[in-house]
Protein backbone atom coordinates (compact mmCIF):
# COMPACT_ATOMS: atom_id res chain seq x y z
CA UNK A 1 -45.53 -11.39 11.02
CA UNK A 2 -43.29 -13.50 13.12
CA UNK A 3 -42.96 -13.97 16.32
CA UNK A 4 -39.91 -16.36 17.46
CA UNK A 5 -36.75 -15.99 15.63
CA UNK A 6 -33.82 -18.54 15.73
CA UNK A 7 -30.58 -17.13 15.23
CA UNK A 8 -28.15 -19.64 13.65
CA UNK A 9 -24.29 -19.97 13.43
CA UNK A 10 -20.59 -21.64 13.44
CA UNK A 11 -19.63 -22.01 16.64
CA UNK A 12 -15.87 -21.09 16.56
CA UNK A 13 -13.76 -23.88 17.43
CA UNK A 14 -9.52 -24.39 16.64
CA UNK A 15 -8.79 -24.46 13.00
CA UNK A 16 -5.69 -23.82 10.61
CA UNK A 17 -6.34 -20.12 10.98
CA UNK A 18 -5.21 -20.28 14.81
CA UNK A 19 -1.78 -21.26 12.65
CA UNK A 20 -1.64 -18.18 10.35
CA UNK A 21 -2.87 -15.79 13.65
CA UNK A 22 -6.13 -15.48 11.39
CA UNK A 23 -8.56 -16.76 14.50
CA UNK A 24 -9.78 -13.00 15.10
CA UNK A 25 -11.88 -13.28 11.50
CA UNK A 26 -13.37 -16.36 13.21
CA UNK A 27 -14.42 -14.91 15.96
CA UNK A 28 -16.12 -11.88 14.51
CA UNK A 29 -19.24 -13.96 14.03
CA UNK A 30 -20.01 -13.74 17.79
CA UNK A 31 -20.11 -9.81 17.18
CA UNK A 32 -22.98 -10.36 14.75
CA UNK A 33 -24.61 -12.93 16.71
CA UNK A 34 -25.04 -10.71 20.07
CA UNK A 35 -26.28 -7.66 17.81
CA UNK A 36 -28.53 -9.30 16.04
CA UNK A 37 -29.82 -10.90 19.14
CA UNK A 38 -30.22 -7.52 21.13
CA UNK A 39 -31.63 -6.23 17.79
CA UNK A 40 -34.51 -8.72 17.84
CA UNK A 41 -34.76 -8.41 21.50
CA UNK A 42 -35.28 -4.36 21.10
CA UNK A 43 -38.01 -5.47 18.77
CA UNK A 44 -39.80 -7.08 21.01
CA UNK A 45 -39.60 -11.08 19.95
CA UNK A 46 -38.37 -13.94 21.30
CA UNK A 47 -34.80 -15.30 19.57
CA UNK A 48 -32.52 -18.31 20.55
CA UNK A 49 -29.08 -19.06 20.06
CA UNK A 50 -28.20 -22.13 17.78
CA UNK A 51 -24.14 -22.45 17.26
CA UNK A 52 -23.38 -25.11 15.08
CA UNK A 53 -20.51 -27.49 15.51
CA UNK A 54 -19.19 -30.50 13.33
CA UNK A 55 -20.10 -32.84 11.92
CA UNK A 56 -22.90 -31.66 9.67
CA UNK A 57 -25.12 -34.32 9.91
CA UNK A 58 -25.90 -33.42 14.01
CA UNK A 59 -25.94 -29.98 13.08
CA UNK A 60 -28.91 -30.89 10.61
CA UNK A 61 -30.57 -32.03 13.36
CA UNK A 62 -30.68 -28.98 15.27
CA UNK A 63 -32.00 -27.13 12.58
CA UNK A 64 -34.38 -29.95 12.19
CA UNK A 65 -36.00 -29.60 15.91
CA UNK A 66 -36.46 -26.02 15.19
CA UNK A 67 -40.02 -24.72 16.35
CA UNK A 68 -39.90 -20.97 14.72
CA UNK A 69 -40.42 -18.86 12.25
CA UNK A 70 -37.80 -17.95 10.75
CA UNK A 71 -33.80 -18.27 11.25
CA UNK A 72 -31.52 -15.13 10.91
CA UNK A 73 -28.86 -17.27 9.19
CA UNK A 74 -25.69 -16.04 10.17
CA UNK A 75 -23.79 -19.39 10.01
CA UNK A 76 -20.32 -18.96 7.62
CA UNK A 77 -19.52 -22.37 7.45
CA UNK A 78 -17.41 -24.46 10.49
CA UNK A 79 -13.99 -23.11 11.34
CA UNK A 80 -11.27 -23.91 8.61
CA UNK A 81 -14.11 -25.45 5.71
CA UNK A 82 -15.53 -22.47 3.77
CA UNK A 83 -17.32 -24.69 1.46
CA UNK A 84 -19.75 -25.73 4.46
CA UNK A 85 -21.38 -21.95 4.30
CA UNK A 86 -23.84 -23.44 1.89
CA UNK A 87 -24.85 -26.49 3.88
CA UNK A 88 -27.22 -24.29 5.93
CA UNK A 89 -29.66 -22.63 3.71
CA UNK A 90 -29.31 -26.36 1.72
CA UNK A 91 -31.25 -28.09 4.59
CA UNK A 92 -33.45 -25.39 5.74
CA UNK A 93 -35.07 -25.19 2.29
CA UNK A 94 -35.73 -28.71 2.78
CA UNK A 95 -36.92 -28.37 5.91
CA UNK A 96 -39.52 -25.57 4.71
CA UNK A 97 -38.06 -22.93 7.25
CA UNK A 98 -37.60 -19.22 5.49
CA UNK A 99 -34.21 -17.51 6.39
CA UNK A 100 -32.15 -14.65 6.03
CA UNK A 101 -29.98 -14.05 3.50
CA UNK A 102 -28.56 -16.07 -0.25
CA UNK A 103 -29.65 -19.53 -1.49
CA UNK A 104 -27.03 -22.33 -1.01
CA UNK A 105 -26.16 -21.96 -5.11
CA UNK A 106 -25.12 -17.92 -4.35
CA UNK A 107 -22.91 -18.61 -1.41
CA UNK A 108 -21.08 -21.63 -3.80
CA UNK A 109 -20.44 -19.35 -6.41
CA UNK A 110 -19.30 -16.27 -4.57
CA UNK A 111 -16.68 -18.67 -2.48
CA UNK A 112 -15.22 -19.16 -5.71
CA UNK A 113 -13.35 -16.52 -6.57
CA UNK A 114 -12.36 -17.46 -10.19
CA UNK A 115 -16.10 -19.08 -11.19
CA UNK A 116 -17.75 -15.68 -9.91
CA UNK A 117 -15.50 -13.64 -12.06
CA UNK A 118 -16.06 -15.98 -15.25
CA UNK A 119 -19.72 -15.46 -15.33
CA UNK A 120 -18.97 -11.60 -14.50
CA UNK A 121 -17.14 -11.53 -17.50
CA UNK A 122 -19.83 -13.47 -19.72
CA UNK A 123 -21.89 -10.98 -18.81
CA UNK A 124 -19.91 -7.97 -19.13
CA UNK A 125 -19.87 -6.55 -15.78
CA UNK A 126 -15.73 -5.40 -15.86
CA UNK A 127 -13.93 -7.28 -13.26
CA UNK A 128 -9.83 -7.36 -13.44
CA UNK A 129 -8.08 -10.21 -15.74
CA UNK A 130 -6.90 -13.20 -13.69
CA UNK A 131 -5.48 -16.29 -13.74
CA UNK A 132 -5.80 -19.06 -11.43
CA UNK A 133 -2.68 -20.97 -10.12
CA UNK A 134 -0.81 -23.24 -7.96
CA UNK A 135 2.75 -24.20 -7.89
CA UNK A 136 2.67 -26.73 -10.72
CA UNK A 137 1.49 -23.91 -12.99
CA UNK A 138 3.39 -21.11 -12.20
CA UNK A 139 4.88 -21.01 -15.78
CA UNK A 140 1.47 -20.65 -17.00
CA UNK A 141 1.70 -16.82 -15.82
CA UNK A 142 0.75 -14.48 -18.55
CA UNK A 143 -0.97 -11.18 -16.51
CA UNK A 144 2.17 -9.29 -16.24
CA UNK A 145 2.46 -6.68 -12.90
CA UNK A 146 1.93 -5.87 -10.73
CA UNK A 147 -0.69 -8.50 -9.57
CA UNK A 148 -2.52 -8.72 -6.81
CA UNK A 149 -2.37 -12.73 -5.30
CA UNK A 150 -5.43 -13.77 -2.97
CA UNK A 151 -6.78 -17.64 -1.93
CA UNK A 152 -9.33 -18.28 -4.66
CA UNK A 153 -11.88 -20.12 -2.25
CA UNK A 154 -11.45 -18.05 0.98
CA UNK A 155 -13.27 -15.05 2.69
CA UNK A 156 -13.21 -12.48 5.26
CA UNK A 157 -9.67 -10.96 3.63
CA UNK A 158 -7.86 -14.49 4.93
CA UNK A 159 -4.71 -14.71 3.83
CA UNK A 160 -4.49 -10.97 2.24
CA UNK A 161 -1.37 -8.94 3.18
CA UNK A 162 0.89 -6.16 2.23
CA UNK A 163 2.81 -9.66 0.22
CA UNK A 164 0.05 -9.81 -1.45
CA UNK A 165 0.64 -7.44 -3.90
CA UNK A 166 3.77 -9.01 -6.37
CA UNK A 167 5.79 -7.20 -8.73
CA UNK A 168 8.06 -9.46 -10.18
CA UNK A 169 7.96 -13.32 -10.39
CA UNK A 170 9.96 -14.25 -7.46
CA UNK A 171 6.74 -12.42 -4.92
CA UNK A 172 4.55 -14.18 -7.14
CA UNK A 173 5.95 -17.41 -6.65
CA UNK A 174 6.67 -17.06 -2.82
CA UNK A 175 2.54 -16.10 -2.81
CA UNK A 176 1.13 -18.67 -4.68
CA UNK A 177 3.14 -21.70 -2.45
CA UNK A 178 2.42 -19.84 0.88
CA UNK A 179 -1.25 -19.72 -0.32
CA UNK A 180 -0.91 -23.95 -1.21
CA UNK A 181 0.08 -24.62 1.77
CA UNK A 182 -1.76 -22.70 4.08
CA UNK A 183 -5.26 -22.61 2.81
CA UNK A 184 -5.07 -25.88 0.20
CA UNK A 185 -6.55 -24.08 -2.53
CA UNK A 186 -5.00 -22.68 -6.13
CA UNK A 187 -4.58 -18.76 -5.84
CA UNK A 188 -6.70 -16.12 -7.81
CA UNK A 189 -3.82 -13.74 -9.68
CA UNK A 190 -5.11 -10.78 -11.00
CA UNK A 191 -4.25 -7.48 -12.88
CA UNK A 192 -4.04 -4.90 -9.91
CA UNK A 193 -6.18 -1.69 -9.90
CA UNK A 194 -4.94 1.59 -8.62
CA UNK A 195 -8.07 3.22 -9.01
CA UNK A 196 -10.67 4.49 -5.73
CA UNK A 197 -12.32 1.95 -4.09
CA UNK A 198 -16.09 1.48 -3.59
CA UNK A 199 -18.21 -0.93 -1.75
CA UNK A 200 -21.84 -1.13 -1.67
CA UNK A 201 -24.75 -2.64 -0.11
CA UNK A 202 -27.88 -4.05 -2.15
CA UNK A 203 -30.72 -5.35 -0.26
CA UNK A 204 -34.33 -6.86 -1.85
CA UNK A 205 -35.85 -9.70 -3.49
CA UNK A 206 -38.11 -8.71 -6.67
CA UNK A 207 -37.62 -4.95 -5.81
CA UNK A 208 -34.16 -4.03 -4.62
CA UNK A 209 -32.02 -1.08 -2.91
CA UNK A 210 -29.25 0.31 -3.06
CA UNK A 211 -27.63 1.69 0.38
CA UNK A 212 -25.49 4.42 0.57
CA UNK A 213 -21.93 3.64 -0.48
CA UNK A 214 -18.68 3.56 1.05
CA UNK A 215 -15.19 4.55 -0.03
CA UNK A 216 -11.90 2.73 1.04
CA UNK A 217 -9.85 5.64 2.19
CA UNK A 218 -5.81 4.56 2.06
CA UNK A 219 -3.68 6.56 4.57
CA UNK A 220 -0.52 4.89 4.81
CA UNK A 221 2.75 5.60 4.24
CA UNK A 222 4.03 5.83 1.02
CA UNK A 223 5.07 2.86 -0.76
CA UNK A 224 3.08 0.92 1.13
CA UNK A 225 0.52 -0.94 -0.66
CA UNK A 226 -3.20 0.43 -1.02
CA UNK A 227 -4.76 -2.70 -0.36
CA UNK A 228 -7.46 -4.03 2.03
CA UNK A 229 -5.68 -6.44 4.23
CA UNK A 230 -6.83 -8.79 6.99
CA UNK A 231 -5.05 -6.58 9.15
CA UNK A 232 -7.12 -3.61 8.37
CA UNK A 233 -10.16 -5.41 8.94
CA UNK A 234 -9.07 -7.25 12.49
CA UNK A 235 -5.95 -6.46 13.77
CA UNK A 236 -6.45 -2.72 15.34
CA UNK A 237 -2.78 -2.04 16.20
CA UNK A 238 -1.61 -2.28 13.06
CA UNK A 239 -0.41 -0.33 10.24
CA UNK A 240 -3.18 -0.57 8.08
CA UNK A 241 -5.77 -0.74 10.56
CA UNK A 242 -4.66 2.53 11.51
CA UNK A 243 -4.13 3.33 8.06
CA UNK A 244 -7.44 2.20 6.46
CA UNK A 245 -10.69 4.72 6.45
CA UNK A 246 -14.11 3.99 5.46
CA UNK A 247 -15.99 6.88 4.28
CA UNK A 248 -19.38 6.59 4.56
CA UNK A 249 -21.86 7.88 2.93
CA UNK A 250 -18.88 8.06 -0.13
CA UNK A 251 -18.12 11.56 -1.24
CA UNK A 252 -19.11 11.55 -5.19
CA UNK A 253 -20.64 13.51 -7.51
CA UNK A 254 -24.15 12.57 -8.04
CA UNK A 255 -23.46 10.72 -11.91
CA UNK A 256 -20.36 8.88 -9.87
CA UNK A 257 -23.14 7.76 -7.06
CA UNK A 258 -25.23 6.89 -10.00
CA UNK A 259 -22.66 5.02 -11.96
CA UNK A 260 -21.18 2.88 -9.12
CA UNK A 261 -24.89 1.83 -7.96
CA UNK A 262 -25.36 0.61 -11.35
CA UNK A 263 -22.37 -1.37 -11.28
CA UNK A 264 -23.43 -2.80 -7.60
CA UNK A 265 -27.36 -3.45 -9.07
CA UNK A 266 -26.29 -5.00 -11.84
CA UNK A 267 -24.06 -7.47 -10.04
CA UNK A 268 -26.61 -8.27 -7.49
CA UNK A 269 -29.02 -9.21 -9.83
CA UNK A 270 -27.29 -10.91 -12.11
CA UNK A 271 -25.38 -13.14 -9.15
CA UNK A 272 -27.53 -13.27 -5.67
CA UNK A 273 -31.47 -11.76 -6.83
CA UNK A 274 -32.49 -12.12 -3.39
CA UNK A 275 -31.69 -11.19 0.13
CA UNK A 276 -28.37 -8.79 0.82
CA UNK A 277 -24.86 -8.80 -0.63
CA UNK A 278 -21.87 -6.46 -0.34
CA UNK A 279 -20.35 -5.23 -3.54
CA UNK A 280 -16.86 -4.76 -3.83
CA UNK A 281 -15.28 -2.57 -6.58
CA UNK A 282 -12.55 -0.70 -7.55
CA UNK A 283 -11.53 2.06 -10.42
CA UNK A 284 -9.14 1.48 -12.82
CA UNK A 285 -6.72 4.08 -14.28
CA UNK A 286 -9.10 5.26 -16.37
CA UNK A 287 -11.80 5.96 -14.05
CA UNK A 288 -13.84 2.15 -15.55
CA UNK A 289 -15.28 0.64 -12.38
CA UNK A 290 -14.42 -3.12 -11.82
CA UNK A 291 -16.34 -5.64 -9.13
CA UNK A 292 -13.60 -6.70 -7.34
CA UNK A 293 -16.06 -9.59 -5.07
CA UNK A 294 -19.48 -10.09 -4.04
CA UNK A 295 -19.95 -11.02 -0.37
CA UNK A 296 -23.52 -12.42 -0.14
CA UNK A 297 -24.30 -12.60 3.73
CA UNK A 298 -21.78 -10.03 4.72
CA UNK A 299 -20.62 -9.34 8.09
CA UNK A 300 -23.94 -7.32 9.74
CA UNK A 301 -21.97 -6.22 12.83
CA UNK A 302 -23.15 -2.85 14.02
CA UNK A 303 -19.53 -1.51 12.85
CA UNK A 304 -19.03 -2.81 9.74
CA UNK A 305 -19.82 -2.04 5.83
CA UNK A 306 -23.54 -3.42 5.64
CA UNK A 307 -24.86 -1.57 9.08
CA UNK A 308 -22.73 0.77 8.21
CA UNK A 309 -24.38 1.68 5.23
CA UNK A 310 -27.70 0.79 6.24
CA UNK A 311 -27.43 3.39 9.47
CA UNK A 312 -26.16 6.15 6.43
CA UNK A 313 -29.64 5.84 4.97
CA UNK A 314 -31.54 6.54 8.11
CA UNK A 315 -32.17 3.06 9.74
CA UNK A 316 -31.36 2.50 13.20
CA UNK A 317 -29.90 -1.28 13.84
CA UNK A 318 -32.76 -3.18 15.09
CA UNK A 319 -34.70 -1.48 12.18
CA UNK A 320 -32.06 -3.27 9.64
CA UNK A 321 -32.23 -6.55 10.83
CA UNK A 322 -36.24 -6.20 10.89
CA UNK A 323 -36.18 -5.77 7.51
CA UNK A 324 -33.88 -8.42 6.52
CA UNK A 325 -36.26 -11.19 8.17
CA UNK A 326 -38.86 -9.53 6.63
CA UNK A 327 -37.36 -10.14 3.42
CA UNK A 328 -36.73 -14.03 4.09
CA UNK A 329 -40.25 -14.13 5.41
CA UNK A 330 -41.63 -12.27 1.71
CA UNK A 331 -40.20 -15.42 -0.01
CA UNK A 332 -42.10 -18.55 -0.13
CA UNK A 333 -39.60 -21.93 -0.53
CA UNK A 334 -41.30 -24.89 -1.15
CA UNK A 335 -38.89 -28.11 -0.41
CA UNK A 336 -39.72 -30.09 -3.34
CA UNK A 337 -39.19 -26.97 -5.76
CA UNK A 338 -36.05 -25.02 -4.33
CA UNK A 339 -36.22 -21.20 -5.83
CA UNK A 340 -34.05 -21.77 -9.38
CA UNK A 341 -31.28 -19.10 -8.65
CA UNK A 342 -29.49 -20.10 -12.23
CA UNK A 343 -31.45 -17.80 -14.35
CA UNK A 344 -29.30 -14.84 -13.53
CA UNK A 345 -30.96 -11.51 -15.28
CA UNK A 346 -30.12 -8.09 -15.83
CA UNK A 347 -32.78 -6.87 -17.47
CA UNK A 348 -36.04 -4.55 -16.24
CA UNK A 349 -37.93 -7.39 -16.03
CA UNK A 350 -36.93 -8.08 -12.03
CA UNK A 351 -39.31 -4.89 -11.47
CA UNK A 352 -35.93 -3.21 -9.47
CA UNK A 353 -36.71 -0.07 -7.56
CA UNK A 354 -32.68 0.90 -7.84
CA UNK A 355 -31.97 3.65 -5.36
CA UNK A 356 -34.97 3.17 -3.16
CA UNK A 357 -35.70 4.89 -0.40
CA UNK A 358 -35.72 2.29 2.46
C-alpha cells in the first residue's frame, strides 16, 4: 500500500529539436505528467511534481531527498540527450526507491535501434533486415528498396517523415546525411514492410498481460507513403495526422488476435520482463508478423496507444496508473544486488498469464 507518490520527469527546456520544429514531442511529457497526477489525485493520495533539469548530478539529488514511496517515473531523458532516459531508474535502484516502469539496462537497449533488433534476431522473433549507416558507409548498402531510413538512437517518431521512405540511392543518401547532421547518430536502414500494422501493450512482472491491440489505419492519398510519421503523432493539421487512424480494440480474427499477442509476449519477455512496454509490429507480404520497436515506458497520456488500450479492456485511467505503481511496488530492488535483466527468456518458466484478464 502506498501512500505518497512522487511523480518524476524532464523538464522541457530548448534543444536541437526546437531546430527541426520537433519541440511538440518534447512537450508531450507534460500531458502525461498532469494525467497521471489527477489520476493519483482521483485515487485519493498525495503526489508531487519533480521535473528534472541538467546537469545530472543535481538532478540525483532531488531524487535523493525524496521522502515517498514510490516514483511514477515518467522522466525520458533531458531535452536533446536520449541516452540520459536510463540515468533515472540507475540511481533510484541505488537509492532503494521502487518505480514505475523498465530497469536502466531495458531503456539502453530499446534506444538502440540496431542492438534491439540483433538480439531479436538471435532469438528469432522476425524483425525486418537492416543495416546501419552514416555517410562514410553509404557504399556499404546491400538491402535493396525500398527502405525505410530512421535515427538509430532516437524516439518518439523524431526525425520520421514521408522522406523517410527511399527508393533509389540518391533518397537514401539525402536521408542518411540529414539524419548525421541533425540527430549525430548513424541511421537504422531497413527492408520496408507493406503489410498491416499492429501495436500492442504488455503489462506485468512474473505474470504478464496482454491489452487489447491496436491497428495503424493509413488513409491518405495515394502514393503517399503508409508510414507513421512524427507528423501523425504531433502535428494535427497535417496530412498524415489527418490521415492516420488508430483502431482500437484491432479488428482480427480471433487466431490473428492470438498470433500477434504472441509475437508482442514473446518480445516483452525476452527484452523488458517487467513493468509495461509498447510493441510495435508490422506484416509483411506474406502475412509473417515483424516487431518493428519496443517502446518500454511509452507515452501513458490519456489519448495515446498504452491508455488507449488499457481503457479497451475495461480500465478507467486512474485505475491504469494504480496498477502500474502497484507493479513497481510488487518488485523488491535491493541496491547492492540490482534485478539481473540480462537473462532474457522465452520460455514457460516466467509463469506468464498471456491474455489475462486485467
Amino acid at each position: 500500500m502506498y501512500k505518497r507518490i512522487a511523480i518524476v520527469y524532464n523538464e522541457p527546456q530548448p534543444s536541437g529539436y526546437d531546430n527541426s520544429h520537433e519541440e511538440k514531442a518534447v512537450l508531450g511529457v507534460l500531458d502525461a505528467v498532469n494525467a497521471v497526477h489527477q489520476a493519483v489525485q482521483e485515487l485519493g493520495k498525495s503526489s508531487i511534481l519533480i521535473p528534472l533539469v541538467p546537469p545530472f548530478e543535481g538532478a540525483r539529488k532531488k531524487l535523493a531527498a525524496l521522502d515517498v514511496d514510490v516514483v511514477f517515473n515518467l522522466f525520458e531523458g533531458f531535452c536533446g540527450e536520449p541516452a540520459t532516459e536510463a540515468l533515472v531508474p540507475e540511481a533510484l535502484i541505488e537509492l532503494g526507491i521502487p518505480f514505475t516502469g523498465a530497469q536502466a539496462d531495458v531503456l539502453r537497449l530499446a534506444l538502440d535501434k540496431a542492438q534491439l533488433k540483433s538480439v531479436l534476431k538471435a532469438s528469432g522473433i522476425p524483425t525486418p533486415d537492416y543495416q546501419v549507416l552514416d555517410p562514410q558507409n553509404l557504399a556499404d548498402f546491400n538491402l535493396g528498396f525500398p527502405c525505410f531510413v530512421k535515427p538509430r538512437s532516437e524516439d518518439a517518431s523524431h526525425g520520421i517523415s514521408e522522406d523517410s521512405l527511399v527508393k533509389d540511392f540518391t533518397g537514401l543518401e539525402r536521408q542518411v546525411r540529414k539524419i548525421s547532421e541533425t540527430y549525430h547518430c548513424g541511421s537504422l536502414v531497413e527492408h520496408f514492410l507493406i503489410g498491416r500494422e499492429f501495436n500492442a501493450t504488455v503489462m506485468g512482472n512474473l505474470r504478464c498481460a496482454v491489452l487489447p491491440l491496436s491497428e495503424i489505419v493509413y488513409e491518405l492519398a495515394p502514393g503517399v507513403p503508409r508510414i507513421l510519421t512524427f507528423a501523425a503523432k504531433w502535428e494535427p493539421d497535417s496530412v498524415y495526422f489527418k490521415g492516420t487512424k488508430v483502431v482500437c480494440p484491432a479488428e482480427v480474427t480471433e487466431a490473428e488476435r492470438a498470433y500477434i499477442a504472441d509475437t508482442a509476449l514473446k518480445a516483452f519477455k525476452l527484452v523488458v520482463r517487467r513493468g509495461y512496454a509498447r510493441m510495435d509490429m508490422r506484416m509483411d507480404e506474406n502475412g509473417r508478423l515483424n516487431v518493428m520497436e519496443i517502446n518500454p515506458n511509452p507515452d501513458i497520456s490519456p489519448e495515446t496507444g498504452a491508455a488507449r488500450q488499457s481503457a479497451a479492456a475495461g480500465m478507467k485511467y486512474a485505475e491504469f496508473i494504480n496498477k502500474l505503481v502497484n507493479m513497481a511496488l510488487g518488485e523488491k530492488h535491493d541496491p547492492k544486488n540490482p534485478p539481473d535483466v540480462s537473462r532474457r527468456q522465452t520460455g514457460a518458466d516466467a509463469d506468464t498469464e498471456k491474455y489475462a484478464r486485467i
